[in-house]
PDB file of N, CA and C in Angstrom:
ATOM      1  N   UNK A   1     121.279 104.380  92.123  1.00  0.00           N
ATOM      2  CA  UNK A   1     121.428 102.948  91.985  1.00  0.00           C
ATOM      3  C   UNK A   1     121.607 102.363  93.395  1.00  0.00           C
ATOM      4  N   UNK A   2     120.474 101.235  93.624  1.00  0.00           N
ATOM      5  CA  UNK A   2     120.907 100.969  95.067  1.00  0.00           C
ATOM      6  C   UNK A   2     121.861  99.671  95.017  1.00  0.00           C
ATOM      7  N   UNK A   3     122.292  99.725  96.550  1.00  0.00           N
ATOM      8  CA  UNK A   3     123.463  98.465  96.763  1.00  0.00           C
ATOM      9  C   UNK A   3     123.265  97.164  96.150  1.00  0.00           C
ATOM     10  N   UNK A   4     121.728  96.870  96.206  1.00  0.00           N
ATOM     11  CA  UNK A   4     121.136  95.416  95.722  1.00  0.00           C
ATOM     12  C   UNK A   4     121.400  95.566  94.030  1.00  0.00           C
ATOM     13  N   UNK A   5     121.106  96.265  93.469  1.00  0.00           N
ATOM     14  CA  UNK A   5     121.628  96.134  92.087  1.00  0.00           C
ATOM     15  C   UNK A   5     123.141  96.053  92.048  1.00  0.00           C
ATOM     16  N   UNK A   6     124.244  96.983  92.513  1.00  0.00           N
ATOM     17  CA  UNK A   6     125.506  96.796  91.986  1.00  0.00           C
ATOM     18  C   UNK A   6     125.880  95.284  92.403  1.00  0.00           C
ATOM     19  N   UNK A   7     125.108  94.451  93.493  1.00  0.00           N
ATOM     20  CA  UNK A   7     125.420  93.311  94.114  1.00  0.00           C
ATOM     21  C   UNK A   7     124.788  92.038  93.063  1.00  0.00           C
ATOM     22  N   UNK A   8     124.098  92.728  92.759  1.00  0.00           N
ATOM     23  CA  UNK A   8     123.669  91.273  91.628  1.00  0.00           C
ATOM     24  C   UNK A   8     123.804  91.987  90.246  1.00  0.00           C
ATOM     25  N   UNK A   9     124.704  92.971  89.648  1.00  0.00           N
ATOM     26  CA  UNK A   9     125.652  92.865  88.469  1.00  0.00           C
ATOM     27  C   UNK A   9     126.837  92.700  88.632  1.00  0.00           C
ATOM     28  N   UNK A  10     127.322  92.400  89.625  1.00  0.00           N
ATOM     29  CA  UNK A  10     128.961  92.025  90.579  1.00  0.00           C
ATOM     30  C   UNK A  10     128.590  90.191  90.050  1.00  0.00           C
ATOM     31  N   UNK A  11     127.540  89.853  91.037  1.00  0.00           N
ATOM     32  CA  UNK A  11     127.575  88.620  90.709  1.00  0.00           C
ATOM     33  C   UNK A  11     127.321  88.147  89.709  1.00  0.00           C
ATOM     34  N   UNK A  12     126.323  88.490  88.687  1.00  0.00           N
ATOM     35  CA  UNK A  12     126.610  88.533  87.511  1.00  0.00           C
ATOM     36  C   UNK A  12     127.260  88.098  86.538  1.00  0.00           C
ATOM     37  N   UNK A  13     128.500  89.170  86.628  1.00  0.00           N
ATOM     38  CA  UNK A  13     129.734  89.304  86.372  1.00  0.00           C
ATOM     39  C   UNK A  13     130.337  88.093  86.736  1.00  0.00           C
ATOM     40  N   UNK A  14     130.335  87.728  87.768  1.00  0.00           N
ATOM     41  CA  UNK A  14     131.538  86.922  87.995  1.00  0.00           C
ATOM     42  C   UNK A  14     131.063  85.462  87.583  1.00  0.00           C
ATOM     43  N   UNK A  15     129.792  85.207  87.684  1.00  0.00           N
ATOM     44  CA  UNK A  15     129.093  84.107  87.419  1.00  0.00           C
ATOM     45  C   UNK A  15     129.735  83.812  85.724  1.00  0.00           C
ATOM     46  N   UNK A  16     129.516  84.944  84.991  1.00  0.00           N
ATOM     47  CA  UNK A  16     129.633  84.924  83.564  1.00  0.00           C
ATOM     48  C   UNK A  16     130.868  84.452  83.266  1.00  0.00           C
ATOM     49  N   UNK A  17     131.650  85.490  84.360  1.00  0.00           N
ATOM     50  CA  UNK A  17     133.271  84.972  84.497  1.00  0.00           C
ATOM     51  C   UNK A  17     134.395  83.831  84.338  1.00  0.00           C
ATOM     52  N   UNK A  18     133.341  82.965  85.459  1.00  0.00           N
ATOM     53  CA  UNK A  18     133.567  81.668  85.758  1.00  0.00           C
ATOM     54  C   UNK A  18     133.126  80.659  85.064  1.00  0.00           C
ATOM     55  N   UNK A  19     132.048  80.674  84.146  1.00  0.00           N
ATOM     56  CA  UNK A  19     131.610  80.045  83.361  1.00  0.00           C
ATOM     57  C   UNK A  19     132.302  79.733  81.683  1.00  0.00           C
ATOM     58  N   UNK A  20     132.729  81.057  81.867  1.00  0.00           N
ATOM     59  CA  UNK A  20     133.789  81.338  80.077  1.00  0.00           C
ATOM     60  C   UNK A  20     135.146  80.568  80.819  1.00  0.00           C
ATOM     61  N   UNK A  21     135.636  81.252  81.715  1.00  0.00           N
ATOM     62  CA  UNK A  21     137.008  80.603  82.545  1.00  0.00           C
ATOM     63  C   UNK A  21     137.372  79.092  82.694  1.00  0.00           C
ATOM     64  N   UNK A  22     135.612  78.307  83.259  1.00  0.00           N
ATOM     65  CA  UNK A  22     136.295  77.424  83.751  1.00  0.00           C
ATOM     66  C   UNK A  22     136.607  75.809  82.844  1.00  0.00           C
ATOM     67  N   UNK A  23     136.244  76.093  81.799  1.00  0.00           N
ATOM     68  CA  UNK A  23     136.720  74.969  80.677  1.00  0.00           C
ATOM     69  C   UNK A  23     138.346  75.004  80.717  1.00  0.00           C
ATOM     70  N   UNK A  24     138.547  76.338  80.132  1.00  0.00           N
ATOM     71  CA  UNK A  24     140.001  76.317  80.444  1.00  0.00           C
ATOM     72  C   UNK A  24     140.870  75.840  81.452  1.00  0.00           C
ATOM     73  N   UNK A  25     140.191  76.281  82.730  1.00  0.00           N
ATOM     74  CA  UNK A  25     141.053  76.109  83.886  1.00  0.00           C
ATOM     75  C   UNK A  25     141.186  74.483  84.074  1.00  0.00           C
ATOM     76  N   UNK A  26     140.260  73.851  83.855  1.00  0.00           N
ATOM     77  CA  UNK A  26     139.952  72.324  83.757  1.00  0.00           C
ATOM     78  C   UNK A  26     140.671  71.959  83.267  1.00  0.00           C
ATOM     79  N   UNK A  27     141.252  71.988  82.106  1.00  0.00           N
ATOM     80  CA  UNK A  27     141.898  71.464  80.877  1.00  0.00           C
ATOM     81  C   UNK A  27     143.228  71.482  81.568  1.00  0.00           C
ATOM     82  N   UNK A  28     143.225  72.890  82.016  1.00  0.00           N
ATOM     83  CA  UNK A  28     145.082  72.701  82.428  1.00  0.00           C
ATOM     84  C   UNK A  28     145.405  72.347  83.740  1.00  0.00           C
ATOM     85  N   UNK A  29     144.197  72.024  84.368  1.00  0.00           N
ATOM     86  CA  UNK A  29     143.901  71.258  85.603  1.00  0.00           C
ATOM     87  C   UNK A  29     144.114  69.859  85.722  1.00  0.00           C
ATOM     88  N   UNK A  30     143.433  69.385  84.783  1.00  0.00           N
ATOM     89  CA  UNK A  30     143.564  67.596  84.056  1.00  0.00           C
ATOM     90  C   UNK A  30     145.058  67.234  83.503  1.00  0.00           C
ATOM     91  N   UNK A  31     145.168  68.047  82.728  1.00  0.00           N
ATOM     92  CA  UNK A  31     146.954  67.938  82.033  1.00  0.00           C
ATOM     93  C   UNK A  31     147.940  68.143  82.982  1.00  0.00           C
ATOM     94  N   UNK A  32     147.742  69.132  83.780  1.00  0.00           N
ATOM     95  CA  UNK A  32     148.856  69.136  84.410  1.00  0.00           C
ATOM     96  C   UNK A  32     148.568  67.974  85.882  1.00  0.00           C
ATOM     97  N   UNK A  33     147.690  67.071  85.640  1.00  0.00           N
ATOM     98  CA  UNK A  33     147.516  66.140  86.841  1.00  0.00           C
ATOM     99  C   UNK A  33     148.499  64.729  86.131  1.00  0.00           C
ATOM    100  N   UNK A  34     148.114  64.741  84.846  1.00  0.00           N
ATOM    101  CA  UNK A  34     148.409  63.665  84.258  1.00  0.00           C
ATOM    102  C   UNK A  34     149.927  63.819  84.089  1.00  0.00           C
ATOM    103  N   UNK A  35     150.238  64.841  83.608  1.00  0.00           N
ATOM    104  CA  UNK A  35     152.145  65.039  83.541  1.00  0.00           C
ATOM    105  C   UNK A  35     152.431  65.125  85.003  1.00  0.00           C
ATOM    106  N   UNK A  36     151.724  65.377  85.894  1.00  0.00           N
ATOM    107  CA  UNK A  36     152.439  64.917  86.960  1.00  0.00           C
ATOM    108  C   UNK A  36     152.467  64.022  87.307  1.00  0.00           C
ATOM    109  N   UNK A  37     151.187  62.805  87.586  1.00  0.00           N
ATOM    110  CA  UNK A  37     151.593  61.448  87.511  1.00  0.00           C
ATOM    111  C   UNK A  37     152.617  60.617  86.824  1.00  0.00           C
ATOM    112  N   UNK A  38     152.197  61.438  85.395  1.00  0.00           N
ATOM    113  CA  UNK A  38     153.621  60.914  84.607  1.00  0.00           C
ATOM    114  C   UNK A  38     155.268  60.958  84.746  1.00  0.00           C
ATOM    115  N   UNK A  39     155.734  61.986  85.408  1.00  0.00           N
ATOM    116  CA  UNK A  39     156.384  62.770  86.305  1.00  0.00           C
ATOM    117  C   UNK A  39     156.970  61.542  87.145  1.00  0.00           C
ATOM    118  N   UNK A  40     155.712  61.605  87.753  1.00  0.00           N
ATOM    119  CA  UNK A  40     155.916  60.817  89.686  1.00  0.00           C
ATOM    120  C   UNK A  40     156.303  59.267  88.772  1.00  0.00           C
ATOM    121  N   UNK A  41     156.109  58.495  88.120  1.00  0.00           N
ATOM    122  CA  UNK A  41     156.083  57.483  87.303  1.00  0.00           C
ATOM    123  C   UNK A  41     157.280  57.100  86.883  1.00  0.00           C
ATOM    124  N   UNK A  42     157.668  58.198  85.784  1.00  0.00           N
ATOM    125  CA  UNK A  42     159.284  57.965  85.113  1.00  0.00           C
ATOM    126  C   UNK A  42     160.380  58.756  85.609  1.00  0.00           C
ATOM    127  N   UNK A  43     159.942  59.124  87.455  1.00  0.00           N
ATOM    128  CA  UNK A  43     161.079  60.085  87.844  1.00  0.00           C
ATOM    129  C   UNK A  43     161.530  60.541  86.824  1.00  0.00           C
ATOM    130  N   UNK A  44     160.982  61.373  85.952  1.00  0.00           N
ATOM    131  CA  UNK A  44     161.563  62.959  85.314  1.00  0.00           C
ATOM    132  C   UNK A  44     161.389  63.662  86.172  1.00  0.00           C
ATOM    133  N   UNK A  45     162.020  64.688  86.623  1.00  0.00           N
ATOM    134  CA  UNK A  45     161.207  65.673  87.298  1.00  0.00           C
ATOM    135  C   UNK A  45     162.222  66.997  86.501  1.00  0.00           C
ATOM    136  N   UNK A  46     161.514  67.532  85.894  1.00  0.00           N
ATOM    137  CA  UNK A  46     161.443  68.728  84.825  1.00  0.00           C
ATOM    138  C   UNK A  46     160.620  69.590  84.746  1.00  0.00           C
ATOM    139  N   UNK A  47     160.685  70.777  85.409  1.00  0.00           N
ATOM    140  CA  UNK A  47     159.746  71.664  85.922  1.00  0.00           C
ATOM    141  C   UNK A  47     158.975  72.459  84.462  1.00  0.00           C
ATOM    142  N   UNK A  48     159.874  72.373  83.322  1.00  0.00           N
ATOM    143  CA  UNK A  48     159.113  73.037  82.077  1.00  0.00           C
ATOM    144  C   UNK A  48     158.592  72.081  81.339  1.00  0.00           C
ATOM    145  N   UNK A  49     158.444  70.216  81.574  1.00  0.00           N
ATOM    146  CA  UNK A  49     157.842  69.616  81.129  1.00  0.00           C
ATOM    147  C   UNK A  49     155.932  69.844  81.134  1.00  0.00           C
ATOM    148  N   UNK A  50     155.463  70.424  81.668  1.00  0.00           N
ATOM    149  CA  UNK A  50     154.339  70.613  82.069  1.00  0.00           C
ATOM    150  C   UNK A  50     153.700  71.786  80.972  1.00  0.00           C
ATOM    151  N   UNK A  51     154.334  72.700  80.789  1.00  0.00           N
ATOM    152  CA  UNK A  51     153.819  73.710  80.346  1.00  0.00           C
ATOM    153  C   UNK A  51     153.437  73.608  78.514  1.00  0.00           C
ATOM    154  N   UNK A  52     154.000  72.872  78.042  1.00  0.00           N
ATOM    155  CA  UNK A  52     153.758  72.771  76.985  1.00  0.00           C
ATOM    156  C   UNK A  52     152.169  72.251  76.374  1.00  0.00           C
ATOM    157  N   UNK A  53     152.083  70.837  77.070  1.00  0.00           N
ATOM    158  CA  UNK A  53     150.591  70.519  77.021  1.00  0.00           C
ATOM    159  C   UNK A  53     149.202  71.404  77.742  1.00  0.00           C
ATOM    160  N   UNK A  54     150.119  71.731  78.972  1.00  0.00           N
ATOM    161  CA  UNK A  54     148.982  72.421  79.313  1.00  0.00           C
ATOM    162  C   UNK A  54     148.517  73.866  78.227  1.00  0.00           C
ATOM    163  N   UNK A  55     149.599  74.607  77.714  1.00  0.00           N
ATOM    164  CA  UNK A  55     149.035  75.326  76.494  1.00  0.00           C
ATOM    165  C   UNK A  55     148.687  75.137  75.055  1.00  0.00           C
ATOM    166  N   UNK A  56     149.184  73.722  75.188  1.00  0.00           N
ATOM    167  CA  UNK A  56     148.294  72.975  73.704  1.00  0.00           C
ATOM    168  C   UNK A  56     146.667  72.522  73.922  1.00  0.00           C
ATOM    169  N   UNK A  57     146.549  72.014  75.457  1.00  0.00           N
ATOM    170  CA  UNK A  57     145.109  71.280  75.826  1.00  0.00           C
ATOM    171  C   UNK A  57     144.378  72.819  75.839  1.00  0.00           C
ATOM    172  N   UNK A  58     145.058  74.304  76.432  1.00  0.00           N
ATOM    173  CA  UNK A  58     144.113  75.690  76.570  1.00  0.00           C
ATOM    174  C   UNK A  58     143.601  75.822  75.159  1.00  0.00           C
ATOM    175  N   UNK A  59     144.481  75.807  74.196  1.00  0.00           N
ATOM    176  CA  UNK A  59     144.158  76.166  72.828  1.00  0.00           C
ATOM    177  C   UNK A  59     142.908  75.393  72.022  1.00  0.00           C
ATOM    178  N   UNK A  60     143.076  73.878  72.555  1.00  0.00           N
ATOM    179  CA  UNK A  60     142.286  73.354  72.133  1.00  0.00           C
ATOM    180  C   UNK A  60     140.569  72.989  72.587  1.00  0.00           C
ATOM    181  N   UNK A  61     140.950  73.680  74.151  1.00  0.00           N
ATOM    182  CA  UNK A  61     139.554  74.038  74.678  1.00  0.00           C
ATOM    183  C   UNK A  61     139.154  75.250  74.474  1.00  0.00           C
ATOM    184  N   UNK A  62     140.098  76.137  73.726  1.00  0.00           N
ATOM    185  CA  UNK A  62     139.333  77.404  73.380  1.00  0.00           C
ATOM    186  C   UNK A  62     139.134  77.608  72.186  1.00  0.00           C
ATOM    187  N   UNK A  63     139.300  76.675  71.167  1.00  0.00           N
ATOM    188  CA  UNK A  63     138.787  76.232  69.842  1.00  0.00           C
ATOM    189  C   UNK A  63     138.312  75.784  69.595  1.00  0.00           C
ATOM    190  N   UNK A  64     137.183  74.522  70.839  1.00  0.00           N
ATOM    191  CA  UNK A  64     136.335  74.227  70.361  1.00  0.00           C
ATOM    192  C   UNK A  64     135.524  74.914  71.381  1.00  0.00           C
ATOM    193  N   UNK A  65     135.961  75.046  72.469  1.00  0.00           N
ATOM    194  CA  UNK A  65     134.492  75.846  73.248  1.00  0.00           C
ATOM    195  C   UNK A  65     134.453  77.335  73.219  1.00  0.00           C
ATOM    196  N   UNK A  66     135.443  78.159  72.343  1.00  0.00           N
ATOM    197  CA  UNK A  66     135.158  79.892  71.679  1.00  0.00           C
ATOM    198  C   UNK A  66     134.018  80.128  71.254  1.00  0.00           C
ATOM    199  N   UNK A  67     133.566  79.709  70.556  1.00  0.00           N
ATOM    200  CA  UNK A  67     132.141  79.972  69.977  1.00  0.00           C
ATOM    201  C   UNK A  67     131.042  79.885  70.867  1.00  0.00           C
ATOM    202  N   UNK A  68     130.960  79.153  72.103  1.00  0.00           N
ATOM    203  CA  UNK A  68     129.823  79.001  73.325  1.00  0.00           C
ATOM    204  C   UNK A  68     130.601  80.274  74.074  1.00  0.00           C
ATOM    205  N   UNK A  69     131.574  80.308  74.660  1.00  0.00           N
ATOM    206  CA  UNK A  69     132.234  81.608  75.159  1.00  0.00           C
ATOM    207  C   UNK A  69     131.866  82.737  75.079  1.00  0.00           C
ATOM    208  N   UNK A  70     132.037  82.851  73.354  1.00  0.00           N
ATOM    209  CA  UNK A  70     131.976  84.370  73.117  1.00  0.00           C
ATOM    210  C   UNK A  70     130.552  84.433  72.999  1.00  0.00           C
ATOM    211  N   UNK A  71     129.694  83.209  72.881  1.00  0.00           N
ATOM    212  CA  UNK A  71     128.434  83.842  72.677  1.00  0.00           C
ATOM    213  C   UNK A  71     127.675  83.769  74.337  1.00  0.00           C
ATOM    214  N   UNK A  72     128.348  83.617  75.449  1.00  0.00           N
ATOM    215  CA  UNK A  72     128.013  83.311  76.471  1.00  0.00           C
ATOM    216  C   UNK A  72     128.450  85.201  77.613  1.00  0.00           C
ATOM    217  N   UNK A  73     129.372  85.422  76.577  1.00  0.00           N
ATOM    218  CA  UNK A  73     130.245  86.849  76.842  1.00  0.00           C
ATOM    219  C   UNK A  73     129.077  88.315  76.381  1.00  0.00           C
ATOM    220  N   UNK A  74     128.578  87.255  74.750  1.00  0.00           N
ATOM    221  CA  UNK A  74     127.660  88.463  74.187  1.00  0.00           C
ATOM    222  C   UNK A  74     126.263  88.368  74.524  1.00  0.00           C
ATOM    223  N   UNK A  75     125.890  87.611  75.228  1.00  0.00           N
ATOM    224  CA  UNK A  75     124.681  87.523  75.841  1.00  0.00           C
ATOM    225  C   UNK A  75     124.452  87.987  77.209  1.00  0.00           C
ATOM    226  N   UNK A  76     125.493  88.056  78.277  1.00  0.00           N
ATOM    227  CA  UNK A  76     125.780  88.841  79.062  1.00  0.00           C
ATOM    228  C   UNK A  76     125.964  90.532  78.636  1.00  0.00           C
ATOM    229  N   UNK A  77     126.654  90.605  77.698  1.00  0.00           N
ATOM    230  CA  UNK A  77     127.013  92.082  77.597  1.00  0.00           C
ATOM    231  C   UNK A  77     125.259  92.661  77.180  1.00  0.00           C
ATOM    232  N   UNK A  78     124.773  92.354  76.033  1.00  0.00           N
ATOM    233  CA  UNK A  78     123.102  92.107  75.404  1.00  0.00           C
ATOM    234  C   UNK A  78     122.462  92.786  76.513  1.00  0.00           C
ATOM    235  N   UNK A  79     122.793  91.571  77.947  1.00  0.00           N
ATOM    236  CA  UNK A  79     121.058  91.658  79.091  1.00  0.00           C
ATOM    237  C   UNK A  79     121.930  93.176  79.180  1.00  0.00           C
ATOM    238  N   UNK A  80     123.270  93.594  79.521  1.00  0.00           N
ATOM    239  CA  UNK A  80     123.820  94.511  80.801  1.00  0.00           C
ATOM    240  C   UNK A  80     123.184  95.861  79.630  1.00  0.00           C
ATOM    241  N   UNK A  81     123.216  95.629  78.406  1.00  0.00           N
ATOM    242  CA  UNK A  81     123.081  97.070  78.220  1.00  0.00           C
ATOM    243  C   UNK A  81     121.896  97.425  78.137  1.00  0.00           C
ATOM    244  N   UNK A  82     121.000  96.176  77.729  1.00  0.00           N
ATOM    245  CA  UNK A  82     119.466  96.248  77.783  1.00  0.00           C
ATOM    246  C   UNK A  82     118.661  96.592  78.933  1.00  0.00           C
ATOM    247  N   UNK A  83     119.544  96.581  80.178  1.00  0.00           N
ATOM    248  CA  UNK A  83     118.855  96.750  81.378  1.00  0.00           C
ATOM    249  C   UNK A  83     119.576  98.269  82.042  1.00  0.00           C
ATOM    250  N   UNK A  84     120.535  99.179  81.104  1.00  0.00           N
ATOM    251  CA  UNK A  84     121.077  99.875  81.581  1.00  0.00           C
ATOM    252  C   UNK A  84     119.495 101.184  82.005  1.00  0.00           C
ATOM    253  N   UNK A  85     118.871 101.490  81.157  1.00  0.00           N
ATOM    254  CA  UNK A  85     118.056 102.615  81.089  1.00  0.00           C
ATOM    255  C   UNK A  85     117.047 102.009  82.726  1.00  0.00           C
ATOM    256  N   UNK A  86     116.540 100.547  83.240  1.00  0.00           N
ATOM    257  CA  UNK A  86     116.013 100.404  83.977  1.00  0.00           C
ATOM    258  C   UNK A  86     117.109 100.290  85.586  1.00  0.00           C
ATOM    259  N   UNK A  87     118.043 100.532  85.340  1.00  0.00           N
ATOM    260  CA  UNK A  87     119.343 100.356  86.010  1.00  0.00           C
ATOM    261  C   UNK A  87     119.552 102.049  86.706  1.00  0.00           C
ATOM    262  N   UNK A  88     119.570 102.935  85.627  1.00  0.00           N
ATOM    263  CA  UNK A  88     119.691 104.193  85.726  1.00  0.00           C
ATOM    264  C   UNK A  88     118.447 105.325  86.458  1.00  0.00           C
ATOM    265  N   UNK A  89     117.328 104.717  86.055  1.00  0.00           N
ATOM    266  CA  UNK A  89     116.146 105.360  86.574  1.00  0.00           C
ATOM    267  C   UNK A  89     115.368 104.749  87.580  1.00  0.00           C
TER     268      UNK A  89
END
């Protein structure tokens, strides 16, 4: 197997990675911008105020965007094994 293949199933990988990842990361990116404005606003400053929404907004971006995910996960896994025999020889 030469270097140029493990380098573009690395990237790959991570491409696939980042793509399932980054709805989520958004979500608790956005929420936790807004409780902090909110924060900066009503001087609360309550360091476990934050965490709650941000794992209600994860849940709810991974309930509606799970189904593109996992089929974004199984279409990756699909090409990797379909290309294993041209990978190997």
């Amino acid at each position: 197997m030469s270097p140029d293949v493990v380098v573009n199933l690395v990237m790959q990988a991570v491409t696939v990675s980042l793509k399932v990842a980054l709805p989520i990361l958004l979500a608790g990116l956005l929420v936790g911008l807004l409780v902090s404005v909110f924060q900066a606003i009503t001087q609360i400053q309550e360091m476990t105020l934050t965490f709650i929404p941000k794992i209600l907004a994860a849940i709810a971006v991974f309930v509606i965007a799970g189904p593109w995910m996992l089929g974004q996960l199984l279409s990756y896994t699909e090409q990797l094994w379909a290309s294993i025999p041209g990978i190997v020889s």
